[in-house]
Protein backbone atom coordinates (compact mmCIF):
# COMPACT_ATOMS: atom_id res chain seq x y z
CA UNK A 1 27.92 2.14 4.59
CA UNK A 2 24.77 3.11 5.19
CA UNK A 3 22.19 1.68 3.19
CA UNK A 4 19.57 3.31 0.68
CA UNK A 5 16.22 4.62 2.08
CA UNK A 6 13.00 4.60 0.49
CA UNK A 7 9.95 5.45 1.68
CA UNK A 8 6.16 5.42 0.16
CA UNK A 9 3.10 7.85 0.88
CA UNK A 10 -0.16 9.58 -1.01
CA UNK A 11 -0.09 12.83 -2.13
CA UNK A 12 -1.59 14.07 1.42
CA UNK A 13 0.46 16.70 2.90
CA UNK A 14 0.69 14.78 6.48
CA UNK A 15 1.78 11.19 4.73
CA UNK A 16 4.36 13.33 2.97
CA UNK A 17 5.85 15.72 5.69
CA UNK A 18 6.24 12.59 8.03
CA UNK A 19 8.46 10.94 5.36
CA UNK A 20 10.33 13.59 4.54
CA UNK A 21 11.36 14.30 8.12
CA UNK A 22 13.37 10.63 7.67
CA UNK A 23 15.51 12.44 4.60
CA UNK A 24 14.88 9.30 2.05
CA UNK A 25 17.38 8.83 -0.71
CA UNK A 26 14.16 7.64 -2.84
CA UNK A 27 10.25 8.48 -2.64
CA UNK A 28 7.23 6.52 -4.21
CA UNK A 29 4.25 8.16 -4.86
CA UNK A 30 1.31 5.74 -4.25
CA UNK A 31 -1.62 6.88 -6.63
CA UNK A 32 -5.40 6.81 -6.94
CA UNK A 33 -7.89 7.56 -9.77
CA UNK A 34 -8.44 10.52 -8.33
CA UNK A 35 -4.70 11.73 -8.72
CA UNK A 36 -4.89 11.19 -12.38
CA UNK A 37 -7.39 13.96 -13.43
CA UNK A 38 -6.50 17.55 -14.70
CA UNK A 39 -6.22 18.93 -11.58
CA UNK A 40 -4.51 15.77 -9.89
CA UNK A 41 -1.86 15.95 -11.96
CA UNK A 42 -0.86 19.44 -11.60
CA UNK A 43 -1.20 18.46 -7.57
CA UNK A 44 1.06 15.64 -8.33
CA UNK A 45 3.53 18.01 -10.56
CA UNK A 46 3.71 20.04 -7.83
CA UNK A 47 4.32 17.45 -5.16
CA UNK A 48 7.11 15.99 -6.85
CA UNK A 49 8.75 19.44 -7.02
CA UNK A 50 8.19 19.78 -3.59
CA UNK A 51 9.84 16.67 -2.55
CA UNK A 52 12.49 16.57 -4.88
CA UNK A 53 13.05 20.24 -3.42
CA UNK A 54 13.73 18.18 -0.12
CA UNK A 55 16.52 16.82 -1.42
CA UNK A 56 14.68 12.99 -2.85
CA UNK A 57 17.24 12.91 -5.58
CA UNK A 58 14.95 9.35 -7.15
CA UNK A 59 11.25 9.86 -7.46
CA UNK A 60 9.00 6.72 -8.43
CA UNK A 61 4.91 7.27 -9.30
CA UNK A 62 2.73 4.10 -8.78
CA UNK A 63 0.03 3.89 -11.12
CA UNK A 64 -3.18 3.59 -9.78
CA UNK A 65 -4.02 0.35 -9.18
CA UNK A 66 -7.89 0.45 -9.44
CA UNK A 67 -10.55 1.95 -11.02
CA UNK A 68 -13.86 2.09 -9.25
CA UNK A 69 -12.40 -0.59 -7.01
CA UNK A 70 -11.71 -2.74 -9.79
CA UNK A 71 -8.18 -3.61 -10.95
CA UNK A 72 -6.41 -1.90 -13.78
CA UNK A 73 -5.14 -5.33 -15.72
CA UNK A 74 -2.97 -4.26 -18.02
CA UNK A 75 -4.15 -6.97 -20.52
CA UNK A 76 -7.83 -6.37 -20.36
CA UNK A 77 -10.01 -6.83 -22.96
CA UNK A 78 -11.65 -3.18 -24.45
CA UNK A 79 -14.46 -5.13 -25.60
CA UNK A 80 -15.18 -6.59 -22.23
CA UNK A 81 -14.22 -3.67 -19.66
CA UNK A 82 -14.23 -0.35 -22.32
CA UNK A 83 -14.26 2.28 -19.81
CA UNK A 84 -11.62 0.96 -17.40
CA UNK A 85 -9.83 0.00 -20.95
CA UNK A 86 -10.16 3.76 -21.23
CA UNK A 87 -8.85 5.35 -18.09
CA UNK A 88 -6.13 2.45 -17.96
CA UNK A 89 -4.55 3.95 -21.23
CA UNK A 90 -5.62 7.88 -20.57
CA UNK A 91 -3.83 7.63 -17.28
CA UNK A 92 -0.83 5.68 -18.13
CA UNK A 93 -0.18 8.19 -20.99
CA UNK A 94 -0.75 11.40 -18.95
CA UNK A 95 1.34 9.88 -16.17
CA UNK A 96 4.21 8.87 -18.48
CA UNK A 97 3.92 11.91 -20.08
CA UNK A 98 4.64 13.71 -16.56
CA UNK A 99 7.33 11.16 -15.89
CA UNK A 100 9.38 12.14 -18.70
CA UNK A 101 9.05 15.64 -18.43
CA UNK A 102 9.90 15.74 -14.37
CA UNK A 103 12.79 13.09 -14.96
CA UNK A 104 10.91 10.20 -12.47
CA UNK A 105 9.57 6.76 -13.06
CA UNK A 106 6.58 5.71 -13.67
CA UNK A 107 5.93 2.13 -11.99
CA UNK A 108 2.98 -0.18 -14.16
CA UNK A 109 2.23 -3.46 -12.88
CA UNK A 110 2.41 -6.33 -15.03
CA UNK A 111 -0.40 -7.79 -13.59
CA UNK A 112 -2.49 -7.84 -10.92
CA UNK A 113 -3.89 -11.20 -8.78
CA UNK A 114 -7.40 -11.20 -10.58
CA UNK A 115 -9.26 -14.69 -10.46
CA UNK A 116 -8.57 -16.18 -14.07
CA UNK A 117 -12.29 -15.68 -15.02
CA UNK A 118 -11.71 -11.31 -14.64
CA UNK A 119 -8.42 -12.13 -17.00
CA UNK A 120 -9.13 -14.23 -19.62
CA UNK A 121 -12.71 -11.48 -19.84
CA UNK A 122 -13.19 -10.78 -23.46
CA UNK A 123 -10.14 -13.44 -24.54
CA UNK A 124 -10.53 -17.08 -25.26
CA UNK A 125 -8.19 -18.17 -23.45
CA UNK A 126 -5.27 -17.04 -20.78
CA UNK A 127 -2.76 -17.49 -23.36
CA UNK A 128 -4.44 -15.08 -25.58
CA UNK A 129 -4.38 -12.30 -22.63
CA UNK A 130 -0.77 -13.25 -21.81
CA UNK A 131 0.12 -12.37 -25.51
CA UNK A 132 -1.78 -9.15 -25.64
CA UNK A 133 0.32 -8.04 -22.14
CA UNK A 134 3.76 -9.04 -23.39
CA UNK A 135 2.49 -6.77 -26.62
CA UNK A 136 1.13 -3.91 -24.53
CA UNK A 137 4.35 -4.33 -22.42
CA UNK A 138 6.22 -3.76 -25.57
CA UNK A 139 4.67 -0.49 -26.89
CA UNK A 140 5.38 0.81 -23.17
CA UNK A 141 8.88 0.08 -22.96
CA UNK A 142 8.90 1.49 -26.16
CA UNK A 143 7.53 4.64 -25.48
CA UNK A 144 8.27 5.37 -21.82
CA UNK A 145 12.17 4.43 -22.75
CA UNK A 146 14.24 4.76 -19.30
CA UNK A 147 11.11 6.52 -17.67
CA UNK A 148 8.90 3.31 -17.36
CA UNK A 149 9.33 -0.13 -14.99
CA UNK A 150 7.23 -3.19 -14.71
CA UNK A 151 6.62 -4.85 -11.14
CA UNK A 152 5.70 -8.35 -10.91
CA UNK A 153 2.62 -9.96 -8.90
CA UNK A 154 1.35 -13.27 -7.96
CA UNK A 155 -0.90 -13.18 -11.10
CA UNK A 156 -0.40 -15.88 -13.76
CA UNK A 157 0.09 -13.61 -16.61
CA UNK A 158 3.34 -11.49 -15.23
CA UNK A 159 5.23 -13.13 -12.12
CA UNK A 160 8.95 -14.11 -11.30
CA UNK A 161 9.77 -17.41 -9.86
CA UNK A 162 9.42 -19.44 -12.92
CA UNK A 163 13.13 -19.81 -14.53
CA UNK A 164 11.82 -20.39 -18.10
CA UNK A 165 9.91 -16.95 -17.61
CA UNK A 166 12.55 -15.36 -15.68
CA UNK A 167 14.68 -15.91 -19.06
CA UNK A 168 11.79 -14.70 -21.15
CA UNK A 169 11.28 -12.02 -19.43
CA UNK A 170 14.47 -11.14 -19.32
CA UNK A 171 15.33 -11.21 -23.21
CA UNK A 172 12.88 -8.24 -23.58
CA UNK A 173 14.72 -6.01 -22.00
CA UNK A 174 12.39 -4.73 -20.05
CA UNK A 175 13.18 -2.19 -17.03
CA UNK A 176 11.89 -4.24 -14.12
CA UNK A 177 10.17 -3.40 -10.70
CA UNK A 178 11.11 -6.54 -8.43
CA UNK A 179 8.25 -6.67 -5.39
CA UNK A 180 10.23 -9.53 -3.47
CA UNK A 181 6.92 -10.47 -1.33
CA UNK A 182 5.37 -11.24 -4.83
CA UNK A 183 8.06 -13.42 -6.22
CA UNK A 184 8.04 -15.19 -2.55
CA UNK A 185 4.44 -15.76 -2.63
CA UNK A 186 4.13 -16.78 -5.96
CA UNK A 187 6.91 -19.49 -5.07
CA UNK A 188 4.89 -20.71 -1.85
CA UNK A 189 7.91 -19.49 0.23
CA UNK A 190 10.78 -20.97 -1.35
CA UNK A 191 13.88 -18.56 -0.49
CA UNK A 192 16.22 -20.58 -2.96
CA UNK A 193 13.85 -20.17 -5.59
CA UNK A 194 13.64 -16.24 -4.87
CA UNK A 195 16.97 -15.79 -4.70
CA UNK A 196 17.38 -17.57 -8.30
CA UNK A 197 15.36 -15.41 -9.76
CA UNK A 198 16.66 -12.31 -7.98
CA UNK A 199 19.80 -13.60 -9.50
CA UNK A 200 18.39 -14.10 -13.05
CA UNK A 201 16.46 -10.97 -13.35
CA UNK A 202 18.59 -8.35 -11.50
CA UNK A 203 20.67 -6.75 -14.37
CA UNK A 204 17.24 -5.38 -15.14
CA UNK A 205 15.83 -4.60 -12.19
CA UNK A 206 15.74 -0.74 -11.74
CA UNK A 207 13.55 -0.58 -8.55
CA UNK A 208 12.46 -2.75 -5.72
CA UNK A 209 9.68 -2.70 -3.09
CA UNK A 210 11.48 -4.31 0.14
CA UNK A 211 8.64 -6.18 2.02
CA UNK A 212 8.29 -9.60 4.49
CA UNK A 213 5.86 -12.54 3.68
CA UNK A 214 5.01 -15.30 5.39
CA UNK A 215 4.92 -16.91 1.89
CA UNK A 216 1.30 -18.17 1.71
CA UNK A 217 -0.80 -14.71 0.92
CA UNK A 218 -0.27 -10.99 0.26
CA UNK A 219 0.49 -9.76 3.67
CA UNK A 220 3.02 -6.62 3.58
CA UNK A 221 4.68 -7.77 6.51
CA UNK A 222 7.88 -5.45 8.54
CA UNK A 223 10.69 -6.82 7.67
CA UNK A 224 12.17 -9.55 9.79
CA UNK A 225 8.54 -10.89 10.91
CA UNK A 226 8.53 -12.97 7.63
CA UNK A 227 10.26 -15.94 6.48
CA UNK A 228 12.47 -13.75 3.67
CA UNK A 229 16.03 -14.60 4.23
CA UNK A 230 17.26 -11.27 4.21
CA UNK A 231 20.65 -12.43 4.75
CA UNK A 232 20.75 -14.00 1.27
CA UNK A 233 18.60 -11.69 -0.61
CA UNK A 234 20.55 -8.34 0.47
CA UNK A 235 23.82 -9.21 -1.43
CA UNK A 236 21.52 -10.03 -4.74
CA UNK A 237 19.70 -6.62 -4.79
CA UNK A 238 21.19 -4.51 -8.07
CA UNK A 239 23.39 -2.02 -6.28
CA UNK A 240 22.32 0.85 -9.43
CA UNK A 241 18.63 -0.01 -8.31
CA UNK A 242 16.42 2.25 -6.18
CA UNK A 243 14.33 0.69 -3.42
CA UNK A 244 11.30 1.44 -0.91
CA UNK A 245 9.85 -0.54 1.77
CA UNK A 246 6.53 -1.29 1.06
CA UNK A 247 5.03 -2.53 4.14
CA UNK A 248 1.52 -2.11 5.96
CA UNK A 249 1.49 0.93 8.13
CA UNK A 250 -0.75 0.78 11.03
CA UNK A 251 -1.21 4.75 10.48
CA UNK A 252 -0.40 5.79 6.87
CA UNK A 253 0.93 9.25 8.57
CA UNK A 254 3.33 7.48 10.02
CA UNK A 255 5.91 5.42 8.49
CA UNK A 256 7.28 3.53 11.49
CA UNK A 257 6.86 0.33 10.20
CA UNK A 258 9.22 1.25 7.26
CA UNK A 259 11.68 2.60 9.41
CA UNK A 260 11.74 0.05 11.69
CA UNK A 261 12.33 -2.30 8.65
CA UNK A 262 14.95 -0.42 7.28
CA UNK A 263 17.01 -0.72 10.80
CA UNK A 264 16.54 -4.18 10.25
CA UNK A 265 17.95 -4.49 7.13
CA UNK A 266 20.96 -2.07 7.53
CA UNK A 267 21.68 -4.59 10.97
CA UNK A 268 21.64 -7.42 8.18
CA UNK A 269 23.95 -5.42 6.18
CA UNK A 270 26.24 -4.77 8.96
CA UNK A 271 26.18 -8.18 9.99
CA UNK A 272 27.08 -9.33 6.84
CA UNK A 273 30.35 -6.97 6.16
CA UNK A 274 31.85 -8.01 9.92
């Protein structure tokens, strides 16, 4: 059976006709802060049309990750970063806001991989920042209902690896984005350890970002030029759970890296069936 594909661009016309030309099952929409203004978002409104007029039947946006090249942290401190606090909340909102209403999901990361000082800006302490995140988290599920996922980094404030986290994280309830390279990373290239927590968390995972790590930094590597055991990992991936391959492109107009990963997965799965 052939498995799920799901590929990742910008809004940019060329990113997007080269993907579509590979008839994904599922499409993530990488943003910028530049996609979030008035007129981005009626771009992006109409992009998703488009697409989903291509027959994409599962549509994921990725929030922007930075603002004027600094990280959006979730958990920061309006005090110490009040514009960024600003366009972190104004664009979440108006993005979940467009979620709902064009029946896609809206991907937020937990955290990003900040040095502690940027994190713990404006809180005493990283505990303090880690509470305000898990409350922030809360609202969001709250609002953004089945419209909303979380993805995990190698950040000390929101990762997977850890099982007493893994179980705390997992009696929230939260929707989940699993980013396996993350989890791998953050577990200095353990594969038991991933698969545990692939194992722990996956009745809540609702999205995944397929990519290979070497295990020691964040690398987006094709997949089968890590040390993932994709053999082990493929049967643990939630079935009901959409998926992309995030991977570096050497061109981001064309996706061969994330096609050439995707063969090399759907050998794994063949493999694994004879």
């Amino acid at each position: 059976m052939p498995l799920q594909l799901g590929l990742k661009a910008g809004v940019d016309d060329r990113q997007i006709a080269d993907r579509l030309q590979y008839h994904p099952d599922v499409f993530e929409f990488h943003l910028v802060e530049q996609n979030v203004t008035p007129e981005g978002l009626k771009v992006l409104r109409d992009k998703i049309q488009y697409v989903r007029q291509h027959g994409v039947t599962q549509i994921v946006l990725h929030h922007p990750m930075n603002w004027q090249n600094r990280h959006l942290e979730l958990s920061m401190s309006e005090v110490a970063s009040p514009e960024r606090y600003r366009f972190l909340w104004q664009s979440t909102l108006d993005l979940l806001e467009l979620a709902q209403a064009e029946s896609v999901q809206l991907l937020v990361h937990g955290s990003y991989d900040d040095p502690i000082e940027e994190l713990t800006a404006g809180y005493a302490h990283l505990w303090e920042a880690s509470q305000v995140l898990f409350k922030r988290m809360d609202y969001l599920q709250k609002i953004g209902g089945h419209n909303i996922v979380f993805e995990n980094s190698i950040s000390p404030l929101f990762y997977y690896g850890n099982p007493n986290l893994d179980q705390a994280i997992f009696a929230k309830n939260y929707r989940l984005a699993f980013d396996i390279s993350h989890c791998f990373i953050k577990l200095h290239g353990d594969n038991q350890a991933l698969m545990q927590s692939l194992k722990t968390l996956g009745p809540h995972v609702h999205h995944y970002h397929i990519v290979d790590s070497m295990g020691g930094s964040h690398d987006g590597l094709p997949l089968g030029t890590g040390k993932i055991n994709w053999a082990g990992v493929l049967p643990l991936l939630n079935p009901a759970a959409s998926r992309i391959y995030e991977v570096q492109l050497k061109d981001q107009n064309d996706a061969q890296e994330m096609i050439a990963s995707h063969a090399y997965l759907q050998q794994i799965a063949d493999s694994l069936k004879a």
